[in-house]
Protein backbone atom coordinates (compact mmCIF):
# COMPACT_ATOMS: atom_id res chain seq x y z
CA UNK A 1 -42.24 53.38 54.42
CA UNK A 2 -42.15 55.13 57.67
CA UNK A 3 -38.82 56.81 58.26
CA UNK A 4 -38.03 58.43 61.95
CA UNK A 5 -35.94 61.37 61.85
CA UNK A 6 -33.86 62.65 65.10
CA UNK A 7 -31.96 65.56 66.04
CA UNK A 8 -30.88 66.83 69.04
CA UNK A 9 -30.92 70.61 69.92
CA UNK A 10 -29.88 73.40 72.38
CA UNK A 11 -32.89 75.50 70.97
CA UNK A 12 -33.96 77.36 73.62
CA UNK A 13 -37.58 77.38 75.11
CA UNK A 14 -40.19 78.40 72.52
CA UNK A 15 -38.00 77.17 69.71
CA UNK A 16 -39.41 74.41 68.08
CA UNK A 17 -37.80 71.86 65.38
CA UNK A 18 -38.62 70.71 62.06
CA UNK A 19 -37.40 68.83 59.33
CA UNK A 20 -37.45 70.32 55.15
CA UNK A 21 -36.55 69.27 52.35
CA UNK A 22 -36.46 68.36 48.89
CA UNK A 23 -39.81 66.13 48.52
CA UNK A 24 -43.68 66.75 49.02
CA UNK A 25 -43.65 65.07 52.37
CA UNK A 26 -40.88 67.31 53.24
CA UNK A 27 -42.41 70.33 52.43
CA UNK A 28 -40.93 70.86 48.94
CA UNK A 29 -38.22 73.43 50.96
CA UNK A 30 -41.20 75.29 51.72
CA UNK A 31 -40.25 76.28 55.81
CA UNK A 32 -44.32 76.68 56.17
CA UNK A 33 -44.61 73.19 54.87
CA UNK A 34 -41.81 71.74 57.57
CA UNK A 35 -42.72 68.86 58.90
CA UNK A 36 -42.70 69.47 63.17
CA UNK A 37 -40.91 67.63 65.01
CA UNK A 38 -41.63 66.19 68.72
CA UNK A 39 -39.53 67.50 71.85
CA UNK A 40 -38.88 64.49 74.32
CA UNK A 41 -38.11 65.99 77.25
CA UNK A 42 -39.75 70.14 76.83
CA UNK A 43 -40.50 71.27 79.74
CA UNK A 44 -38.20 68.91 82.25
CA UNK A 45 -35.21 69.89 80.55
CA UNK A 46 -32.24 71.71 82.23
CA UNK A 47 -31.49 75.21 81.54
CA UNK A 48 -28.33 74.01 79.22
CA UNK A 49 -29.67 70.97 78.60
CA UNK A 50 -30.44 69.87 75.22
CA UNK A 51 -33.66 68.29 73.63
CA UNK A 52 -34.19 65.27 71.44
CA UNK A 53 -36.33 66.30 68.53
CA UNK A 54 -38.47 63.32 66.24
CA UNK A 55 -41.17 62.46 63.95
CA UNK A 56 -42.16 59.25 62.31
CA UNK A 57 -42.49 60.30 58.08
CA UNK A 58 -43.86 58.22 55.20
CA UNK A 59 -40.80 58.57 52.53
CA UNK A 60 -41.23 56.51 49.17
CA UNK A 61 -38.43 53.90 49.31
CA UNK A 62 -37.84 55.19 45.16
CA UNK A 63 -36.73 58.62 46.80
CA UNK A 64 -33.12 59.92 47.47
CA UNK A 65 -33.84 62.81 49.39
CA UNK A 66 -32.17 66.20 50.10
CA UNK A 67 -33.32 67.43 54.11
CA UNK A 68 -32.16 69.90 56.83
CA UNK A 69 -33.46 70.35 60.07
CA UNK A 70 -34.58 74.13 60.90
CA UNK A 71 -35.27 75.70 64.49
CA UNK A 72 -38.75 77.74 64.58
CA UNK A 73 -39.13 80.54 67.12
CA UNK A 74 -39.57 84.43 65.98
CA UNK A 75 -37.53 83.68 62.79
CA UNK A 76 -36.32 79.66 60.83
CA UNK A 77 -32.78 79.13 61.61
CA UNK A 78 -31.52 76.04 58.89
CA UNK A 79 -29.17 73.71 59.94
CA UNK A 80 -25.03 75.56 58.97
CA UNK A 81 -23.80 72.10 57.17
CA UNK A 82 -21.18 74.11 55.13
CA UNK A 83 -21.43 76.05 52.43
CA UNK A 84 -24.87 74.72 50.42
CA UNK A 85 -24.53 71.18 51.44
CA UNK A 86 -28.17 69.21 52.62
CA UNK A 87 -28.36 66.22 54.38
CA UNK A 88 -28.89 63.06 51.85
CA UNK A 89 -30.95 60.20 52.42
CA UNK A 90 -31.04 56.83 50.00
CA UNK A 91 -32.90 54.21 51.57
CA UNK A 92 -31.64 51.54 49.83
CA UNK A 93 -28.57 51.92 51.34
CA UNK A 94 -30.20 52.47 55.04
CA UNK A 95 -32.88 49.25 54.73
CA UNK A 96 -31.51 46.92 57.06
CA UNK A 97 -33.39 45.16 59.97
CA UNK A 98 -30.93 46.16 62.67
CA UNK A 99 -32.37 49.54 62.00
CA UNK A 100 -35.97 48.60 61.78
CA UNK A 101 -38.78 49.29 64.98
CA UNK A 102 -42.01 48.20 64.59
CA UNK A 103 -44.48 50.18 66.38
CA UNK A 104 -47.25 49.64 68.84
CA UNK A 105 -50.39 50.20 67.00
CA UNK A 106 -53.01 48.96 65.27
CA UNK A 107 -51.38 48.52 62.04
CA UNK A 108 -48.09 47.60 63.56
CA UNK A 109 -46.38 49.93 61.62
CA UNK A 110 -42.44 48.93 60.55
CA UNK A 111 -40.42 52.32 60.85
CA UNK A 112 -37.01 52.72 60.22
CA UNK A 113 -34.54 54.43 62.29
CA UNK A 114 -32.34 56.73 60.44
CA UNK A 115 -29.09 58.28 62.78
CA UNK A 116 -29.93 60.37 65.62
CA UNK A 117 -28.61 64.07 64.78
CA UNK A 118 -27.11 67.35 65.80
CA UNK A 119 -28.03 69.82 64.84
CA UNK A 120 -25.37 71.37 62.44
CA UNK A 121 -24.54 74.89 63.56
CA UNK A 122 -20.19 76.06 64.43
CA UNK A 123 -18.47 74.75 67.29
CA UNK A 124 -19.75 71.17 67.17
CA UNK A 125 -17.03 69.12 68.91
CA UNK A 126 -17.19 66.54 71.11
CA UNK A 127 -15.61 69.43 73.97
CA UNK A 128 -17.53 72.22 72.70
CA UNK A 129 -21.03 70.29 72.95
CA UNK A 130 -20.00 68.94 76.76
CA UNK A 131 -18.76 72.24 77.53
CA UNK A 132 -22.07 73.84 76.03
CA UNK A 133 -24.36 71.85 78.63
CA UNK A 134 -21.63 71.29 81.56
CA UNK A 135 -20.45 75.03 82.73
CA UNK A 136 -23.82 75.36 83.06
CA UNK A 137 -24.42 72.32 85.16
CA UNK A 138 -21.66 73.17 87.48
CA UNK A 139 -22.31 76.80 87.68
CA UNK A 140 -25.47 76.03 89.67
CA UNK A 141 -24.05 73.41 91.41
CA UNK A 142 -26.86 71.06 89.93
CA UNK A 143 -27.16 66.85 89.25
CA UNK A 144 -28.50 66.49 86.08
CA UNK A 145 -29.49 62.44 86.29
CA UNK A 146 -32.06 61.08 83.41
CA UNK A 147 -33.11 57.35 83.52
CA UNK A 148 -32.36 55.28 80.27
CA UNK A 149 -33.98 51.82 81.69
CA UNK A 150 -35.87 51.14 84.80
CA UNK A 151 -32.60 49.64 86.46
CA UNK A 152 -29.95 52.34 84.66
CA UNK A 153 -29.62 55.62 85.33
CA UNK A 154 -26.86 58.08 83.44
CA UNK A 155 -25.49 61.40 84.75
CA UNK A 156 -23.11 63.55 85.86
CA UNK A 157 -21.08 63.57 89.10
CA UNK A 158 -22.74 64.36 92.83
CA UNK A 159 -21.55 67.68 93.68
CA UNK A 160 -23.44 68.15 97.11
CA UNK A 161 -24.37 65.21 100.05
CA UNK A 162 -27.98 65.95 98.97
CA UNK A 163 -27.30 64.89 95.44
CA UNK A 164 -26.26 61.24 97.05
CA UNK A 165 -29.38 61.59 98.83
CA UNK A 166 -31.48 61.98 95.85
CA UNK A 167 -29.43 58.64 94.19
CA UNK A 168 -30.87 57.17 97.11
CA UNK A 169 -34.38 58.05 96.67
CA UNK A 170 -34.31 57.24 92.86
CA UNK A 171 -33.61 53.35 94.56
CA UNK A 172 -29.57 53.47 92.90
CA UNK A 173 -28.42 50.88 94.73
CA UNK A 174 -24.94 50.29 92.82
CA UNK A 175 -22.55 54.00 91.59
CA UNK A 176 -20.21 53.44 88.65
CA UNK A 177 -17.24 56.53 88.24
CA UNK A 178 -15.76 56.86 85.19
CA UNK A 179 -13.97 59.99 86.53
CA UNK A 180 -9.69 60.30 86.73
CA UNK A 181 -8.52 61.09 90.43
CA UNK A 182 -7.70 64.60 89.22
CA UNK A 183 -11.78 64.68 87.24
CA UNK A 184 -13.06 63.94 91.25
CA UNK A 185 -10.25 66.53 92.81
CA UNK A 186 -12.06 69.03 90.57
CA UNK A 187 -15.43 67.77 90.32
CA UNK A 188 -16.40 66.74 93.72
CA UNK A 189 -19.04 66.21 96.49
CA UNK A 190 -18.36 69.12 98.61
CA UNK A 191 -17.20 69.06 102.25
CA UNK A 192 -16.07 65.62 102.47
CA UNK A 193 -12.07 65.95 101.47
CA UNK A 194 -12.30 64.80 98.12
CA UNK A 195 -10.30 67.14 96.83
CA UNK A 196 -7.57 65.00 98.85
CA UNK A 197 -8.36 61.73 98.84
CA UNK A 198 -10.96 61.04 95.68
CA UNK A 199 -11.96 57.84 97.52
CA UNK A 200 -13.60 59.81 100.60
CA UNK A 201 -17.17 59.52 98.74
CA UNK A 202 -17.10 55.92 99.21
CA UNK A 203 -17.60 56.20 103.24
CA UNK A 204 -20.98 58.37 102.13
CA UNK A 205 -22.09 55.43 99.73
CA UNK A 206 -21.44 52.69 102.08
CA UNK A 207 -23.32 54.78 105.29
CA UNK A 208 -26.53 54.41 102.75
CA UNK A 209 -26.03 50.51 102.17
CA UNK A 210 -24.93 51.80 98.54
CA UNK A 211 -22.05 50.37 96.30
CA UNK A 212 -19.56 52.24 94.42
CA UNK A 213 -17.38 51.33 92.07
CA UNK A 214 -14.80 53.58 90.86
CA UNK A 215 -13.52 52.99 87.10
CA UNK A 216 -10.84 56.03 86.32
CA UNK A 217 -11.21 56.80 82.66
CA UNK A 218 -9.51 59.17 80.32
CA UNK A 219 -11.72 62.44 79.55
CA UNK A 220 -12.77 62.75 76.02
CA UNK A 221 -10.55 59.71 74.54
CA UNK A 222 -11.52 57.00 72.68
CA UNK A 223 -8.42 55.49 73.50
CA UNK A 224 -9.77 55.75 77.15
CA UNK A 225 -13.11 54.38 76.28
CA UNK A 226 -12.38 51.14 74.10
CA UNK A 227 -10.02 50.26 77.27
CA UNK A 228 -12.76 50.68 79.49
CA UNK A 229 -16.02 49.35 78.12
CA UNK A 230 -15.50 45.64 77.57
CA UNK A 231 -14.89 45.58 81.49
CA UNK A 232 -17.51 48.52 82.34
CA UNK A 233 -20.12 46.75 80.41
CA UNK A 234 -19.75 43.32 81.32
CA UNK A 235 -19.68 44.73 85.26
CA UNK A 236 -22.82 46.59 84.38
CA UNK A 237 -24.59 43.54 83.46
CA UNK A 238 -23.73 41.45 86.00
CA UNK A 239 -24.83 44.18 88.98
CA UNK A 240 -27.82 44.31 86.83
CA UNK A 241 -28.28 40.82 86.89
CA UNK A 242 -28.51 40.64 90.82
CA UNK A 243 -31.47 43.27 90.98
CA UNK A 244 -29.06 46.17 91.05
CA UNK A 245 -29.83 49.87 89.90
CA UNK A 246 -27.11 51.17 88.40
CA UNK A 247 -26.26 54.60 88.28
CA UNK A 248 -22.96 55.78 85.92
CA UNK A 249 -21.14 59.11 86.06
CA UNK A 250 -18.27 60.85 84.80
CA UNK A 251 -18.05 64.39 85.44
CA UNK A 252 -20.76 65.63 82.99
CA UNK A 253 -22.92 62.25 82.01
CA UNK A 254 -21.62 63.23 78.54
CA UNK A 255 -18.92 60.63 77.25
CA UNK A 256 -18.06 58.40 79.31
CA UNK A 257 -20.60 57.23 81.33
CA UNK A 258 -22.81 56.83 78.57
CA UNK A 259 -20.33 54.93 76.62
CA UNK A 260 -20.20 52.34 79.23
CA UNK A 261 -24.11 52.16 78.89
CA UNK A 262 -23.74 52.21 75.66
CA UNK A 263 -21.47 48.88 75.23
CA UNK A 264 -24.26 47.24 78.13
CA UNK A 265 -26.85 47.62 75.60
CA UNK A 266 -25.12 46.59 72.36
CA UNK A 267 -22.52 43.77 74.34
CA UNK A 268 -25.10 42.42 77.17
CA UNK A 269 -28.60 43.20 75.48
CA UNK A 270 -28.09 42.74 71.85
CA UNK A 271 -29.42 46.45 70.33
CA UNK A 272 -28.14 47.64 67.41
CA UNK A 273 -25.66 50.78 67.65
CA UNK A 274 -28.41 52.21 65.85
CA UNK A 275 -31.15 50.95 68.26
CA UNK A 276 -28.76 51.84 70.72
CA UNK A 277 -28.49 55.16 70.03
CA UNK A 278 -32.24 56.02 69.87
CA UNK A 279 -32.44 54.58 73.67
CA UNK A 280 -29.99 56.40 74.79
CA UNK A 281 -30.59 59.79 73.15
CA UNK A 282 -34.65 59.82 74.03
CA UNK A 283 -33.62 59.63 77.63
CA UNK A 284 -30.40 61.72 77.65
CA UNK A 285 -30.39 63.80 74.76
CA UNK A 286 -26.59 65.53 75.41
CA UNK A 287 -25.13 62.12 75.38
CA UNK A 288 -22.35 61.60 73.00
CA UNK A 289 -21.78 58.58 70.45
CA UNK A 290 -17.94 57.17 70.12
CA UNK A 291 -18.57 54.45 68.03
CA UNK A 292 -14.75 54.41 66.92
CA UNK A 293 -14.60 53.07 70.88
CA UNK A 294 -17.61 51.03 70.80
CA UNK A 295 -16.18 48.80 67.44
CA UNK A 296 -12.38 48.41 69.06
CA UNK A 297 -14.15 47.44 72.14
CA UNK A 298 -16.17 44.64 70.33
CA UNK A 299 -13.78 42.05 69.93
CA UNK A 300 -11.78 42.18 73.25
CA UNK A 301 -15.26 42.16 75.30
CA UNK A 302 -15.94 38.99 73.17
CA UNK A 303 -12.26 37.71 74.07
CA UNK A 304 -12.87 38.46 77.75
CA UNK A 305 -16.29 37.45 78.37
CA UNK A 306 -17.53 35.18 75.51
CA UNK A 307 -19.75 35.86 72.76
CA UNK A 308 -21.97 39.15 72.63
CA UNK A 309 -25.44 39.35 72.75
CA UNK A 310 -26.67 39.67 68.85
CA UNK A 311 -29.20 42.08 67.52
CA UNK A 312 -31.22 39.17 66.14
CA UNK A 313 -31.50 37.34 69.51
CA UNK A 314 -30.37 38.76 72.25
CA UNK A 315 -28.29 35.98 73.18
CA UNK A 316 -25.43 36.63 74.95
CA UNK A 317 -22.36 34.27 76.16
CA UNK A 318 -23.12 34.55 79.87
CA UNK A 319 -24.87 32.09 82.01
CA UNK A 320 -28.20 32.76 82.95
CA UNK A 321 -31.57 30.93 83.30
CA UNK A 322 -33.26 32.04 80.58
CA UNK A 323 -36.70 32.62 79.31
CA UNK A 324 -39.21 35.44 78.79
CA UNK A 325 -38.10 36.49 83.45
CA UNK A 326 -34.51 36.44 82.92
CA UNK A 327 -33.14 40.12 83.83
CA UNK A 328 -31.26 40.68 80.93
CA UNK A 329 -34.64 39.74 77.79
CA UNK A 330 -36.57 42.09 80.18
CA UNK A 331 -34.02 45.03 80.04
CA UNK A 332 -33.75 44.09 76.03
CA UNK A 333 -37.85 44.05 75.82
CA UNK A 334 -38.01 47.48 77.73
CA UNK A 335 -35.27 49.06 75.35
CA UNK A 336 -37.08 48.30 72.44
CA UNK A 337 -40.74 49.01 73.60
CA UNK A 338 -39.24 52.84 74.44
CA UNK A 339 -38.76 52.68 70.45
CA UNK A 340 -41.99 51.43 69.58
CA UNK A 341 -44.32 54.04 71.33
């Protein structure tokens, strides 16, 4: 069987990844016999920006497996899991169909998508991996905007009018903020009296026949998050549904606005979290998962807004005419081609 492996990684340029471990198709531990993996984004990646990292491996479905991902440059550095612990894979425990692709060749290969990664190494929090790729994001003043589907863009917040131009040109018609009032105080488009009145952005939306929709959210709390994604995703969908692009920001594209996509995809388009995750992470590699939030969430989107879209179907609860056209099985059909190429 054809196993993917992910990981994501702040390896700097001419650093390459690989995965090792315990079996011949792993290399037998052997770091010459590491099996390379494929950077996503190389050479259009931000300065602090991480990569996403895969390959597609025939593993023996009899194996349990012992694996670590290395970095390659001048020297191997291995994965710091603590102490001499590996990674383990079983697959029976891992061969379910919500976590199956199958692929777009000529034998139609069936893969199956194992957790996407990061790569183990000390300070790997949730503030310390935003923090890794933000300072240097807002050090340079930059936008750092990466498209997950044709229609849905993620990202962190517009610090300059020309980064609201540039939302324009990319044809974002709709802006969702996840940001508090003191996040856009702090984090702000410049020269425009944010940093008094948060809502002052709005009046540069609306001059481009742009809509913005501010959603204040709780920085790096899934507390925050479960609140907000039943409402943030269902919103999503439905701007979506009326030939919107959708663009979502917090301050650093990290948590929260890619939660909210996150609960569109699983909610409104039926992936797995696992299928989820794969989307997500090819297109915006420092995104980070809180599926604590996502599960909470589950149940009081379906209380609000009816039954959610299933991995099996893609059926939601919502109203809308249906067959192979209708916006949302073409949103679901493009998220899951992106994991069969």
């Amino acid at each position: 069987m054809k196993v993917r492996f992910s990981v994501v990684s702040f390896a700097p340029p001419g650093v390459s990844l690989a995965v090792i471990g315990s079996t011949e198709s792993l290399g037998k531990w052997n770091p010459n016999n590491a099996v390379p993996l494929t950077a996503r984004l190389a050479d259009t990646r931000l300065r602090s920006e991480p990569d996403f990292h895969s390959a597609d491996i025939e593993i023996q479905s009899n194996e349990t497996i012992e694996y670590k991902f290395v970095e390659r440059g001048s020297g191997v550095k291995w994965e710091d899991l603590g102490g001499q612990k590996n990674r383990i894979l079983k697959l029976d425990k891992l061969d379910e169909d919500a976590h199956r692709i199958t692929r777009k060749n000529e034998a139609n290969e069936v893969v199956l998508l194992l957790p996407v990664e990061r790569f183990a190494e000390p300070g790997g929090s949730e503030g310390d991996h935003t923090a890794r790729f933000y300072q240097g994001v807002k050090e340079r003043g930059d936008i750092s905007v990466r498209k997950i589907l044709r229609n849905l863009f993620v990202g962190s917040c517009p610090r300059q009018r020309s980064h609201i131009d540039y939302l324009h040109s990319l044809g974002i018609t709709t802006v969702f903020n996840f940001q508090t009032e003191e996040d856009c105080k702090r984090n702000c488009v410049a020269g425009i009296g944010m940093e008094e009145d948060p809502l002052a952005v709005s009046k540069i939306y609306e001059s481009k026949g742009m809509q913005y929709i501010w959603m204040p959210t709780f920085d790096m709390s899934t507390d925050g998050r479960a609140q907000m994604l039943p409402q943030a995703s269902f919103l999503i969908a439905e701007v979506l549904r009326r030939g919107h692009v959708v663009y979502s920001h917090c301050n650093a594209g990290v948590g929260r606005s890619v939660a909210a996509a996150c609960g569109y995809l699983t909610f409104c388009l039926g992936l797995s979290n696992r299928q989820m995750q794969h989307v997500v992470a090819m297109h915006r590699p420092v995104a980070f998962f809180d599926f604590e939030a996502m599960e909470r969430a589950r149940p009081h989107y379906a209380a609000l807004f009816g039954k959610i879209a299933t991995a099996a179907s893609g059926e939601g609860g919502y109203p809308k005419d249906g067959g192979p056209d209708a916006p949302d099985d073409k949103s679901r059909e493009e998220a899951l081609e992106t994991l069969a190429l």
